[in-house]
N, C-alpha and C. Protein backbone atom coordinates (compact mmCIF):
# COMPACT_ATOMS: atom_id res chain seq x y z
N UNK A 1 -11.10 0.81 -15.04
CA UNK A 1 -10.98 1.03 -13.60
C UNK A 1 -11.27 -0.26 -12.85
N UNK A 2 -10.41 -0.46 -11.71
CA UNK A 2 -10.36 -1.61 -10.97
C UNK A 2 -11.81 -1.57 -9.99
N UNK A 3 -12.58 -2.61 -9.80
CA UNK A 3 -14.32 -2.77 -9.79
C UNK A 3 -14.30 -3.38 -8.13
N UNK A 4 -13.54 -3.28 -6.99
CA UNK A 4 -13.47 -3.88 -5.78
C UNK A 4 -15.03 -4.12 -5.28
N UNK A 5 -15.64 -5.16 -5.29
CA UNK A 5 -16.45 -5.43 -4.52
C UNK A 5 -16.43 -6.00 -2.78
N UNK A 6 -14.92 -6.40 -2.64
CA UNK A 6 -14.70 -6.65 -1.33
C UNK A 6 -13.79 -5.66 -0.33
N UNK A 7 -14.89 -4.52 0.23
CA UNK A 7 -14.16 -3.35 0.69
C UNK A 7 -13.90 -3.45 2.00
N UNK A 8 -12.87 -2.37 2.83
CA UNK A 8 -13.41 -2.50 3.75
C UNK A 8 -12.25 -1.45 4.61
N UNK A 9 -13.20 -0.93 5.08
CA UNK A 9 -12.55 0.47 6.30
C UNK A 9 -12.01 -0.15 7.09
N UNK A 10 -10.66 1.32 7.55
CA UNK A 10 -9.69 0.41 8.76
C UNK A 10 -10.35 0.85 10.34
N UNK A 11 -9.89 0.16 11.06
CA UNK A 11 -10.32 0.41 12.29
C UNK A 11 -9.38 0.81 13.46
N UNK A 12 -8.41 0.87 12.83
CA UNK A 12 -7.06 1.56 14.05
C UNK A 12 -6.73 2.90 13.27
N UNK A 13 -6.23 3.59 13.68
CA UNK A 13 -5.41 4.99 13.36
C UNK A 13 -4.67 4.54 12.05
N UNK A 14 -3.64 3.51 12.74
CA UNK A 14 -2.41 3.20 11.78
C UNK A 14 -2.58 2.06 10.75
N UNK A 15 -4.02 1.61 10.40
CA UNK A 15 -4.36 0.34 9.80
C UNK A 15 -5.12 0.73 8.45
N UNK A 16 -3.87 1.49 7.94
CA UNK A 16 -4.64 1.30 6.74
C UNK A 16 -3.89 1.10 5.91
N UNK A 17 -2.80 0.79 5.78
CA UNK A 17 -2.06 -0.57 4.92
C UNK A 17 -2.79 -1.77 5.53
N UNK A 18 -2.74 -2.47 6.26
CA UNK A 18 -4.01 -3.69 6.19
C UNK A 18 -4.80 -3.73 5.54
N UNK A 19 -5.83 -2.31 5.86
CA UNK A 19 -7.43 -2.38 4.96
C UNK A 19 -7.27 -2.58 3.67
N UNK A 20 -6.05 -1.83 3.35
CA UNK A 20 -5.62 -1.77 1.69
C UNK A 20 -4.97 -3.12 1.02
N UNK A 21 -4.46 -3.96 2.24
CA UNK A 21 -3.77 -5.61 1.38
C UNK A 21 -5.10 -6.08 2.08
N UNK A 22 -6.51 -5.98 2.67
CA UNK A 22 -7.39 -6.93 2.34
C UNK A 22 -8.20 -7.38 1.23
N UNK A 23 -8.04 -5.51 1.33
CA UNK A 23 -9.07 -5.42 -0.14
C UNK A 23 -8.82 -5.86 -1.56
N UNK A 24 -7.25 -5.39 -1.92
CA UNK A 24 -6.54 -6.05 -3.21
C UNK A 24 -6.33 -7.66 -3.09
N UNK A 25 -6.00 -8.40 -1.74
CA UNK A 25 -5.94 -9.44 -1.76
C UNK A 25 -7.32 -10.37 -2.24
N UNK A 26 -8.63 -9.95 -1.72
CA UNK A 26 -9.57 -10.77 -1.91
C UNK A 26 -10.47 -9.82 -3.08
N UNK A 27 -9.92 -9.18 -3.66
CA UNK A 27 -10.09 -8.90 -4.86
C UNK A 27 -10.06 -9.88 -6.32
N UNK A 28 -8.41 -9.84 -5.62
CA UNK A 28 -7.94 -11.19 -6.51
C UNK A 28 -8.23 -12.72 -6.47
N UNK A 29 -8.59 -12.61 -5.20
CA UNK A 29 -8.52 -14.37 -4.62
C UNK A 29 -9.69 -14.52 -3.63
N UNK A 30 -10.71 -13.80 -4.00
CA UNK A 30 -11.91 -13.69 -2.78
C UNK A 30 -12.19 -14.66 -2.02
N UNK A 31 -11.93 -14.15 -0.38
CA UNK A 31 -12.41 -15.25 0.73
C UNK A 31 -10.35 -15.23 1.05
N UNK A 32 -9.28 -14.80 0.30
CA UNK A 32 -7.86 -14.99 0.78
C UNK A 32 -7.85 -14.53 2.16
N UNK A 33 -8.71 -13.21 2.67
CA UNK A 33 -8.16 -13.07 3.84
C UNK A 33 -9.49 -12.87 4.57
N UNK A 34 -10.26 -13.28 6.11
CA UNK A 34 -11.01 -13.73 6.49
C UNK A 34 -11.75 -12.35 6.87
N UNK A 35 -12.57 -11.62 6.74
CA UNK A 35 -13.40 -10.76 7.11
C UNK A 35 -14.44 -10.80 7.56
N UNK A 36 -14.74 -11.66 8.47
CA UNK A 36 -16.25 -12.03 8.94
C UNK A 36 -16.15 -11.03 9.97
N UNK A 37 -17.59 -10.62 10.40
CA UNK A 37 -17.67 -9.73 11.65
C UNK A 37 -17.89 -10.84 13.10
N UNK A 38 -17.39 -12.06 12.88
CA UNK A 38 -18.11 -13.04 14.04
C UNK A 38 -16.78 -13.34 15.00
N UNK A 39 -15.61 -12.91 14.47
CA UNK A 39 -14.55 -12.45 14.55
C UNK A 39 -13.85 -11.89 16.12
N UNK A 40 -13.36 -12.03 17.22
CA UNK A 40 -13.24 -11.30 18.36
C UNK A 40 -11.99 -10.14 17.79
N UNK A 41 -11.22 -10.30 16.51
CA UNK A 41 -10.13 -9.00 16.55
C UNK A 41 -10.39 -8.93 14.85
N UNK A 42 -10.70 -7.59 14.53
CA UNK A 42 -11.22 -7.01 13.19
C UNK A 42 -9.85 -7.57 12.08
N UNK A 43 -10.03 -7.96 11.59
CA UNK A 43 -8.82 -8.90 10.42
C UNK A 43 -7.87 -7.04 9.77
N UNK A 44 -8.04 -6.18 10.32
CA UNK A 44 -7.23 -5.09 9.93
C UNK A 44 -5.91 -4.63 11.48
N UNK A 45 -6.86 -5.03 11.94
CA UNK A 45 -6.25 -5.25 13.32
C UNK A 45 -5.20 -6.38 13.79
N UNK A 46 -5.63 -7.55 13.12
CA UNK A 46 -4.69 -8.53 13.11
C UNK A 46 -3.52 -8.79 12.06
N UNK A 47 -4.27 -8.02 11.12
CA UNK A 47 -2.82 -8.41 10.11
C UNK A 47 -1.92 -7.14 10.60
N UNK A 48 -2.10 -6.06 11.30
CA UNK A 48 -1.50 -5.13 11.61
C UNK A 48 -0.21 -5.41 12.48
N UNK A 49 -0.81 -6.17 14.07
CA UNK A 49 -0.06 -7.11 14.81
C UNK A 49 0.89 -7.93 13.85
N UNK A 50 0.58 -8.63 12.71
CA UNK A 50 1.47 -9.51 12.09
C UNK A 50 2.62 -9.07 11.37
N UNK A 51 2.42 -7.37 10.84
CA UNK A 51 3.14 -7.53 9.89
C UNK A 51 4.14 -6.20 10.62
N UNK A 52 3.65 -5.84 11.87
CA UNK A 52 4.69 -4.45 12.60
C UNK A 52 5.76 -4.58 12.64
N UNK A 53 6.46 -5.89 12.53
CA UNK A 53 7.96 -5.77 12.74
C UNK A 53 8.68 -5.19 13.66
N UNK A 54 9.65 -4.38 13.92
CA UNK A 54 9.96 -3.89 15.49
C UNK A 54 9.32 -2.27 15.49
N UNK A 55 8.91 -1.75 14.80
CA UNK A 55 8.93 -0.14 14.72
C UNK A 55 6.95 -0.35 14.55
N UNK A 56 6.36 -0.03 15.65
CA UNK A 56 4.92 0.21 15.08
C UNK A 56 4.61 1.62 15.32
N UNK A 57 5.60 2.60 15.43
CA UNK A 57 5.14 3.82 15.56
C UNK A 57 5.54 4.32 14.32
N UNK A 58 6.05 3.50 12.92
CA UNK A 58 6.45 4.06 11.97
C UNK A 58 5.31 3.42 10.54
N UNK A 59 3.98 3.20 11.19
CA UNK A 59 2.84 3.07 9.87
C UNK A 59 3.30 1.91 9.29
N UNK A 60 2.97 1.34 8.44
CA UNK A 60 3.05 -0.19 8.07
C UNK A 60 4.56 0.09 6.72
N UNK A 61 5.55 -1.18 7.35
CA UNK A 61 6.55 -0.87 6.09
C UNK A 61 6.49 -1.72 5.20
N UNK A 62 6.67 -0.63 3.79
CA UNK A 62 6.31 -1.31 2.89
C UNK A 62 6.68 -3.08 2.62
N UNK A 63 7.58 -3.08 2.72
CA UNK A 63 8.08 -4.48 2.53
C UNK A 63 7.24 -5.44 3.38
N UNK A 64 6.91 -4.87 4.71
CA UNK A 64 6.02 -6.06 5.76
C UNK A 64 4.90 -6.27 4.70
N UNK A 65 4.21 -5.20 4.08
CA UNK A 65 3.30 -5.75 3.35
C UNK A 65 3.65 -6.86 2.39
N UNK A 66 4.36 -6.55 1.90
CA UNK A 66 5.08 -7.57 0.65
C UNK A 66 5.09 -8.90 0.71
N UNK A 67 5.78 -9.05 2.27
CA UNK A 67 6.58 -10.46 3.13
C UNK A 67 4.83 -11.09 3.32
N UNK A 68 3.81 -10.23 3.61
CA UNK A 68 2.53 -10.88 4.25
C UNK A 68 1.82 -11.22 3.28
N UNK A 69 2.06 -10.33 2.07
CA UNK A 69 0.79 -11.18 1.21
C UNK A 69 1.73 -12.36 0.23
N UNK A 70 2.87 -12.20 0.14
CA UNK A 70 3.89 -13.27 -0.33
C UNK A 70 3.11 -14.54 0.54
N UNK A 71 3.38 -14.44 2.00
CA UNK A 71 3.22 -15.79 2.41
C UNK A 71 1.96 -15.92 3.35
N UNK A 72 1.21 -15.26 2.62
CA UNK A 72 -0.61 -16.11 2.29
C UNK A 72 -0.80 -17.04 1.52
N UNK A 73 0.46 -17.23 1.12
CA UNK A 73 0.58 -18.63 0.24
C UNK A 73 -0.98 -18.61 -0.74
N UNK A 74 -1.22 -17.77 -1.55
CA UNK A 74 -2.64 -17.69 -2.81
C UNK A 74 -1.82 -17.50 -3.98
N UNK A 75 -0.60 -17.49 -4.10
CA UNK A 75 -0.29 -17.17 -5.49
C UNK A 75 -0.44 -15.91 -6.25
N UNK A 76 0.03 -15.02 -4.84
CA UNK A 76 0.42 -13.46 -5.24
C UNK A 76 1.65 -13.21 -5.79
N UNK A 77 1.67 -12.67 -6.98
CA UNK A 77 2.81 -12.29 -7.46
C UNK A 77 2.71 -10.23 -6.67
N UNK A 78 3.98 -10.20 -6.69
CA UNK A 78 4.37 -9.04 -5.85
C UNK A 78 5.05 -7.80 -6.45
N UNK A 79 5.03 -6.82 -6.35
CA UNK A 79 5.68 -6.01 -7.27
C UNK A 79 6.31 -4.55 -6.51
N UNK A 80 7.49 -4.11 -6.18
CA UNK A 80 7.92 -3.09 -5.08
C UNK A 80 8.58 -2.30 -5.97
N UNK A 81 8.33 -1.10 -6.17
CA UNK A 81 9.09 0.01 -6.62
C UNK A 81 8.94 1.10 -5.91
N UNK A 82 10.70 1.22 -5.86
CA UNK A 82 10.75 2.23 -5.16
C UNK A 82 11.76 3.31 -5.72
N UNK A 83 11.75 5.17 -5.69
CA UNK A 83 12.57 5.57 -5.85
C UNK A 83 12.92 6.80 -4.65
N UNK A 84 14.58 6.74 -4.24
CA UNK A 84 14.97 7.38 -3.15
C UNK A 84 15.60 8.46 -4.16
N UNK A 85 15.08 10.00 -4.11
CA UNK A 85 15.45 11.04 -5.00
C UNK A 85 17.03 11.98 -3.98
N UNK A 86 16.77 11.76 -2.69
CA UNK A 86 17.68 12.10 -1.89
C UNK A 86 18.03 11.93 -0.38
N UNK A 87 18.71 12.18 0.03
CA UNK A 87 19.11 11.93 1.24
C UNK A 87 17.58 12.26 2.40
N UNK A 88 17.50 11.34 3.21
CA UNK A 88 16.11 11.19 3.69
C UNK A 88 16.50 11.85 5.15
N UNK A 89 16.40 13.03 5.62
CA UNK A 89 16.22 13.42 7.19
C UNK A 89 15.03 13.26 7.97
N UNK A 90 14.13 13.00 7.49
CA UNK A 90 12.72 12.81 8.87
C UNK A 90 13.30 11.69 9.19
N UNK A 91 13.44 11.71 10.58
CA UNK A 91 14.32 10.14 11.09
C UNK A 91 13.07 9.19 11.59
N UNK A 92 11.30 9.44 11.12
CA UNK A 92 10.90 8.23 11.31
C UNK A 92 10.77 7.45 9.68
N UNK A 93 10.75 8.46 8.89
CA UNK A 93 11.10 7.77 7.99
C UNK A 93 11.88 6.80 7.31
N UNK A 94 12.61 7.53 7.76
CA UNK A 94 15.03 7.23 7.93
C UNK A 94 14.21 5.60 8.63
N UNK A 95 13.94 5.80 9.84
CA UNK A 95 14.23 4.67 9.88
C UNK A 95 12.92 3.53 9.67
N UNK A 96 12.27 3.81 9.04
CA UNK A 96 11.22 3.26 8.28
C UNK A 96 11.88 2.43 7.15
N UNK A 97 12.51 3.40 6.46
CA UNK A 97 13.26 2.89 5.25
C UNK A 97 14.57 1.37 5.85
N UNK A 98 14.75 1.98 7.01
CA UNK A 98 16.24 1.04 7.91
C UNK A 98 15.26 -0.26 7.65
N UNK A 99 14.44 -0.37 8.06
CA UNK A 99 13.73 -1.14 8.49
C UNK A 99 13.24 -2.10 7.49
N UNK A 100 12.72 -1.51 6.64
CA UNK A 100 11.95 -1.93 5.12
C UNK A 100 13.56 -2.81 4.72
N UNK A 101 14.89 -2.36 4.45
CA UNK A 101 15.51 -3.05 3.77
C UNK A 101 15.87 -4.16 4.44
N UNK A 102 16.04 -4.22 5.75
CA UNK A 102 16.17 -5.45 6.46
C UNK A 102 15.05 -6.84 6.19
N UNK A 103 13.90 -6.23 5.90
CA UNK A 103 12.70 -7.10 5.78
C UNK A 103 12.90 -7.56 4.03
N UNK A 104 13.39 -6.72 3.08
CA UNK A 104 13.82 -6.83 1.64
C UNK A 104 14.59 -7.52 1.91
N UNK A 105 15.72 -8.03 2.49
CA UNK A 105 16.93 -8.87 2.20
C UNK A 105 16.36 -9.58 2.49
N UNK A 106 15.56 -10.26 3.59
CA UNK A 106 14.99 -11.51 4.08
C UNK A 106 14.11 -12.30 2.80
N UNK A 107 13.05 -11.17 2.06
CA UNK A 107 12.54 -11.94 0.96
C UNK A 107 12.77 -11.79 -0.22
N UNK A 108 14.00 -11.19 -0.27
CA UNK A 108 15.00 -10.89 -1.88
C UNK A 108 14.42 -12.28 -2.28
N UNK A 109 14.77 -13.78 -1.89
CA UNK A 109 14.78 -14.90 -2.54
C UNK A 109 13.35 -15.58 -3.09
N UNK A 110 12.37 -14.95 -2.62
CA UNK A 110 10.92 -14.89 -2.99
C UNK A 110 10.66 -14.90 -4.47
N UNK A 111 10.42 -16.12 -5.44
CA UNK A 111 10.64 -15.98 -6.86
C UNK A 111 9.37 -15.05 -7.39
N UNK A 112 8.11 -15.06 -6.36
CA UNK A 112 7.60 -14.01 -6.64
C UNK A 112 7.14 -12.53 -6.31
N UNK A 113 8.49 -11.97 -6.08
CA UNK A 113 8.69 -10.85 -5.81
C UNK A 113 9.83 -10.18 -6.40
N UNK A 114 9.22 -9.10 -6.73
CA UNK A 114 9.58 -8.20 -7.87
C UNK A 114 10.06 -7.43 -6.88
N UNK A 115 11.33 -6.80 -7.07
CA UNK A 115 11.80 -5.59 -6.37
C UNK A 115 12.81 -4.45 -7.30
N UNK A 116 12.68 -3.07 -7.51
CA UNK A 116 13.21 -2.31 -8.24
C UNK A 116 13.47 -1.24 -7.53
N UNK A 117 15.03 -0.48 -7.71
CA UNK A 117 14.78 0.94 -7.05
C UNK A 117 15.42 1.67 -8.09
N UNK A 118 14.19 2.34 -8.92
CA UNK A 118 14.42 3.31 -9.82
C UNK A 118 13.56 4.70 -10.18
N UNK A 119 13.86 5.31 -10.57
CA UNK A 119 12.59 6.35 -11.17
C UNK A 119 11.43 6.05 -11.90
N UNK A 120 10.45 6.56 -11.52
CA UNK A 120 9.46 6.30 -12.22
C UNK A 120 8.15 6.91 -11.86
N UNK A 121 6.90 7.28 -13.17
CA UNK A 121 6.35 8.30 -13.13
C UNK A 121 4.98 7.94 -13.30
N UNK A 122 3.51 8.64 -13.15
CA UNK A 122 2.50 7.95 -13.00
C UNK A 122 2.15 7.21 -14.11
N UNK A 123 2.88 7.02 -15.14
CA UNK A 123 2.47 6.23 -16.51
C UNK A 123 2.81 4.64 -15.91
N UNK A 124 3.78 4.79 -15.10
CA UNK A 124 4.23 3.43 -14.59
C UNK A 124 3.00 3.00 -13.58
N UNK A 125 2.31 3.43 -12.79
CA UNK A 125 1.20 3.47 -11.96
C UNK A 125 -0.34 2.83 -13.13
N UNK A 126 -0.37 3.57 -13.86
CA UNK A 126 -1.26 3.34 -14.72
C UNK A 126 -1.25 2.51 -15.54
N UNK A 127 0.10 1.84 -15.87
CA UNK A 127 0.29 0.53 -16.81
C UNK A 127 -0.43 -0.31 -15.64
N UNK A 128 0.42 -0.68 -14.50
CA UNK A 128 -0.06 -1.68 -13.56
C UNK A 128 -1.68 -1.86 -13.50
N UNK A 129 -2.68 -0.88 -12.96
CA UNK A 129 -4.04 -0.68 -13.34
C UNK A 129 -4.53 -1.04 -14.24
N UNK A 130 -4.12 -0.71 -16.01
CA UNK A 130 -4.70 -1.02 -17.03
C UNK A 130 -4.30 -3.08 -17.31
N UNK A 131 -3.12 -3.26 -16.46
CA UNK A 131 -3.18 -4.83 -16.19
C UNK A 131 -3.62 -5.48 -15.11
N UNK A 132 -4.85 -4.60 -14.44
CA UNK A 132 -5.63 -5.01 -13.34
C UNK A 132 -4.82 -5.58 -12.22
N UNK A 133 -4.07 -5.11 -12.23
CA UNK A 133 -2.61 -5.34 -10.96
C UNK A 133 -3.19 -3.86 -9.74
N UNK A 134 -4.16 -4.29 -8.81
CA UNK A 134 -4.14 -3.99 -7.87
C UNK A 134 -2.84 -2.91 -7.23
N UNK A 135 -3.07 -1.78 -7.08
CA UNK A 135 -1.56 -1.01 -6.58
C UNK A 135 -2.11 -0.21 -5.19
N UNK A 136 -0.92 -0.51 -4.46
CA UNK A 136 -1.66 -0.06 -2.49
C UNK A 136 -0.34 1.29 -2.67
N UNK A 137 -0.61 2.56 -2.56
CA UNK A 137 0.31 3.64 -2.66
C UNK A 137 0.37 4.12 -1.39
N UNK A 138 1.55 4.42 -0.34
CA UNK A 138 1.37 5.54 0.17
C UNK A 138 1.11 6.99 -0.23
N UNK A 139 0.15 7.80 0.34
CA UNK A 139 0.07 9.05 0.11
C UNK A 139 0.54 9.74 1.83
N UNK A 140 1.31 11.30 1.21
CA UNK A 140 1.52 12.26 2.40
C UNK A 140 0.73 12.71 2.54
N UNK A 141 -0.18 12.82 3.79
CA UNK A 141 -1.28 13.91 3.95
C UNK A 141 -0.59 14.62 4.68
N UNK A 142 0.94 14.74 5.48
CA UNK A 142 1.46 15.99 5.44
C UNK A 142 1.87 16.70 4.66
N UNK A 143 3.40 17.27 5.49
CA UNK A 143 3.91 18.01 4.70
C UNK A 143 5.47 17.13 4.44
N UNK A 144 6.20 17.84 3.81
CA UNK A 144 7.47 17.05 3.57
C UNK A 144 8.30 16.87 4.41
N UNK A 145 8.79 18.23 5.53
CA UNK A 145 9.00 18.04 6.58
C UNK A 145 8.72 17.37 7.68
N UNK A 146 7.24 17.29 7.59
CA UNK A 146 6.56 16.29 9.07
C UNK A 146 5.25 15.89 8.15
N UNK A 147 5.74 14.47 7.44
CA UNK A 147 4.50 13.61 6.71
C UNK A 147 4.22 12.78 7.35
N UNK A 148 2.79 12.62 7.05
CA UNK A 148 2.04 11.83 7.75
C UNK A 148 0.78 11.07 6.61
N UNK A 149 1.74 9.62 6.79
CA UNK A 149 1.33 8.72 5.55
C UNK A 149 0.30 7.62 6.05
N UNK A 150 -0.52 7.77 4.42
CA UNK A 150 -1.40 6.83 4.55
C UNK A 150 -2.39 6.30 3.28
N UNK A 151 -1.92 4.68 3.53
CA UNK A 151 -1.95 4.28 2.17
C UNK A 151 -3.21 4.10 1.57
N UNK A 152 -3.25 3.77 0.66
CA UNK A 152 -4.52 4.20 -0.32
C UNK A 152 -4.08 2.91 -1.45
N UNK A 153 -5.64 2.36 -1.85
CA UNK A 153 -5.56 1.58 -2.71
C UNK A 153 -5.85 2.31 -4.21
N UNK A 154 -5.28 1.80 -5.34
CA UNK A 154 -5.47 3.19 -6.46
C UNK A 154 -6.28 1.87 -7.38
N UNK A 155 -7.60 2.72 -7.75
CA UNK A 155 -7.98 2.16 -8.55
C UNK A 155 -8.39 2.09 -9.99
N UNK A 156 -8.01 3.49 -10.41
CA UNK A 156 -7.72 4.19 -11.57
C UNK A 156 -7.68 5.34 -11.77
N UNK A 157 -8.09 5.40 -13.02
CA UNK A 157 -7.97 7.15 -13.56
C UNK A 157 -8.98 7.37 -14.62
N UNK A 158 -9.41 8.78 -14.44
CA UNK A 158 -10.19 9.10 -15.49
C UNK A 158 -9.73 10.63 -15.69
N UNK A 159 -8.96 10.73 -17.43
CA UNK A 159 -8.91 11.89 -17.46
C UNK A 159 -7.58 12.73 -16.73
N UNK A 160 -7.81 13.29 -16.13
CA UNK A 160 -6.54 13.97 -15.55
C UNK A 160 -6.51 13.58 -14.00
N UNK A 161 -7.35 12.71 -13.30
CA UNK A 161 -7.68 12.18 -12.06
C UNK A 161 -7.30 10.86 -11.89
N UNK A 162 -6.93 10.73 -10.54
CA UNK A 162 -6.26 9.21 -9.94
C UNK A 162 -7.86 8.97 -9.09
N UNK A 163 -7.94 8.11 -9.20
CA UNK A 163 -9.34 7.52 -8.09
C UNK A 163 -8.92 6.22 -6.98
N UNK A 164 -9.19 6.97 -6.18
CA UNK A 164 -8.45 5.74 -5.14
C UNK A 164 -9.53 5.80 -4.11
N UNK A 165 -9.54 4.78 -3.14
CA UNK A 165 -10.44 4.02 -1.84
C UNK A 165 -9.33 5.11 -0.67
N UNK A 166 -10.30 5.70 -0.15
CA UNK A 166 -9.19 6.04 1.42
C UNK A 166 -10.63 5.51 2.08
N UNK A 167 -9.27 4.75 3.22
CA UNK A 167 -9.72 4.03 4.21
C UNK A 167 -10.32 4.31 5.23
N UNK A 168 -10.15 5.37 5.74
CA UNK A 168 -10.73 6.61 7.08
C UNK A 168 -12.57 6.30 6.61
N UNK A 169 -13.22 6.39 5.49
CA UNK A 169 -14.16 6.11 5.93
C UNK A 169 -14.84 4.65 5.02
N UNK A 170 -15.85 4.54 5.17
CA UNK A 170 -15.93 2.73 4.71
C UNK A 170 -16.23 2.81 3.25
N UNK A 171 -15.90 2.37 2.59
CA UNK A 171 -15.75 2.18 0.59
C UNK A 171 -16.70 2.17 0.55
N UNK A 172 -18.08 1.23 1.28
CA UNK A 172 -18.77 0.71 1.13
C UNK A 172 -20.17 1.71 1.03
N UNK A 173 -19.65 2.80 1.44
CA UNK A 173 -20.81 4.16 1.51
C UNK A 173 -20.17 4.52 0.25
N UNK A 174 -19.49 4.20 -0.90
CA UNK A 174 -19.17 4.88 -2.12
C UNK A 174 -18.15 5.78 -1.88
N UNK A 175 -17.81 6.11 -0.97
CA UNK A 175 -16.18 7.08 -1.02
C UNK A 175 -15.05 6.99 -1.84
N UNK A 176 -15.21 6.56 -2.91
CA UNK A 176 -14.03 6.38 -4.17
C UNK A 176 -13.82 8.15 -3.77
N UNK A 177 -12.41 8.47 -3.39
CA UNK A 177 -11.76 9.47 -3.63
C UNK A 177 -10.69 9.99 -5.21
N UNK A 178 -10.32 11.06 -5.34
CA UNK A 178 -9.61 11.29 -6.26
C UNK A 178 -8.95 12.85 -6.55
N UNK A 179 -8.06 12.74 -7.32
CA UNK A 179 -6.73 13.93 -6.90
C UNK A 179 -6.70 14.23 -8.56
N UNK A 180 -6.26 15.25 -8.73
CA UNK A 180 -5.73 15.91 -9.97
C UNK A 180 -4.56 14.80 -9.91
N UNK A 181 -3.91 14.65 -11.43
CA UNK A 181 -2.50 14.10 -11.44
C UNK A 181 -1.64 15.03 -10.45
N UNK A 182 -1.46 16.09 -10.64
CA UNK A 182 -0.39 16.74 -10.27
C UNK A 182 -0.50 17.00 -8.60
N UNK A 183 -2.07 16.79 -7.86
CA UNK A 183 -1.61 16.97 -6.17
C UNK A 183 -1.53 15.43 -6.25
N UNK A 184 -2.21 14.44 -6.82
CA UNK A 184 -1.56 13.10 -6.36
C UNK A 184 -0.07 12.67 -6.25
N UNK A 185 0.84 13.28 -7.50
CA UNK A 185 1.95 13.29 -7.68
C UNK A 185 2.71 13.84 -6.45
N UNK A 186 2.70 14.89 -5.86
CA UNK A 186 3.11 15.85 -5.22
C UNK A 186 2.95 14.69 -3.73
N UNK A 187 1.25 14.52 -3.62
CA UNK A 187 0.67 13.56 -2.45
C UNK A 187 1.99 12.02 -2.36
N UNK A 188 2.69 12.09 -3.46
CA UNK A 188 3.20 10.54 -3.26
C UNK A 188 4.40 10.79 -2.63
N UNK A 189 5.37 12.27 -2.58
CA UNK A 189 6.22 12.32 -2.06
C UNK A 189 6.22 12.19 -1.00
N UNK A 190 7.30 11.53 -0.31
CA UNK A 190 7.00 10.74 1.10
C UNK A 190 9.17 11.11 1.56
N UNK A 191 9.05 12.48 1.66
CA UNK A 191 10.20 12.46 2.54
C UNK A 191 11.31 12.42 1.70
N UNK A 192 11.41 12.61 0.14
CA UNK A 192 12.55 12.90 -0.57
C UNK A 192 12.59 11.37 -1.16
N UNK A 193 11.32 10.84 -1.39
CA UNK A 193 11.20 9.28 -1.71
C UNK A 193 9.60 8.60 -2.14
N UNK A 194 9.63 8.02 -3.07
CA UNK A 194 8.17 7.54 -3.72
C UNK A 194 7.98 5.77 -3.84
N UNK A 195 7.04 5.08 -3.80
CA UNK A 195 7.24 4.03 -4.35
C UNK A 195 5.43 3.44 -4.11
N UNK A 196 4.86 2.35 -4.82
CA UNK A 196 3.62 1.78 -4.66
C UNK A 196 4.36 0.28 -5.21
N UNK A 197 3.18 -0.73 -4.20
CA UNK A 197 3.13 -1.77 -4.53
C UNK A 197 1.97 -2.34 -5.47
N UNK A 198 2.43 -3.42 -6.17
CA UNK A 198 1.04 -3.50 -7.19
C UNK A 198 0.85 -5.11 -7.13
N UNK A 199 0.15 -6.16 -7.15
CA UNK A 199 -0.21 -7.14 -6.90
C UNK A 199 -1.20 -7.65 -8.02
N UNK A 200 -1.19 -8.94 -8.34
CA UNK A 200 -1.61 -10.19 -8.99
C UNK A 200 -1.25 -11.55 -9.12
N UNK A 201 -2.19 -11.78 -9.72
CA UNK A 201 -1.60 -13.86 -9.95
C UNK A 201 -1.78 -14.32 -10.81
């Protein structure tokens, strides 16, 4: 299981893809992204501003994450899988996804970035982990019809359980959360569509 000593709760509604690329980032590369409290705008807050792209009412897209820790220039290698099982109608999703591929073509040329859109199942989740590759997942805490996502850093498994950091309250009080395989599985569907990013160097 992945051992994060550099945690840290989000502080906006919609900031918790930030909290989740601070924590994997200076995991790997401690001190990569600046967390001091001496600070006038909380570093979850600012990378939030950085990486919104035109849609900030649509939660952080995946790819902005990608594009931001790509060019922190630390020598993140990047890793995006994604699989679209069917035609996507929640239209903030719909256009979440519009959005995400526009930001993918821009860093298709990124030699370190990995991009795949295929199937794939939590054994693929758990290889990444057992190679200490940091993985930031969205989870639905809705429903499929009207989800409402929010990402989560995964830091392993024990047994028939995923153990992951949710951000809502601070790591740092010990809140390692965790799901049966099968509601995490269920938790990853995101609108007729799945995918986690996984990170190293």
């Amino acid at each position: 299981m992945i051992s994060i000593q550099y945690t840290y709760k989000q502080h906006m509604d919609n900031s918790s893809g930030p909290s989740c690329v601070i924590m994997a980032a200076n995991y790997l590369n401690p001190g990569a992204i600046d967390t001091s409290e001496n600070t006038d705008v909380k570093a979850d807050k600012k990378i939030y501003n950085e990486i919104m792209s035109t849609c900030p009412e649509y939660n952080i897209i995946p790819a902005a994450i990608c594009r931001y820790l790509l060019e922190l220039d630390r020598g993140f290698e990047v890793k995006y899988l994604l699989h679209i099982s069917g035609a996507i109608k929640n239209p903030l999703i719909k256009k979440c996804f519009e959005e995400d591929l526009k930001i993918r073509d821009d860093i298709i040329q990124y030699s370190k970035f990995h991009f795949s859109e295929r199937e794939f199942d939590l054994d693929t989740v758990r290889e990444e982990i057992n190679a200490n590759k940091p993985c930031l997942v969205p989870l639905n805490m809705g429903t499929k019809s009207d989800p409402d996502l929010h990402w989560t850093l995964i830091l392993g498994f024990y047994s028939n359980q995923f153990k992951y950091y949710c951000t809502f309250v601070d790591p740092r009080d010990g809140k390692i959360a965790s799901w049966t395989t099968d509601i995490f599985e269920k938790k990853m569907d995101i609108a007729s569509g799945k995918l986690f990013i996984s990170v190293w160097i």
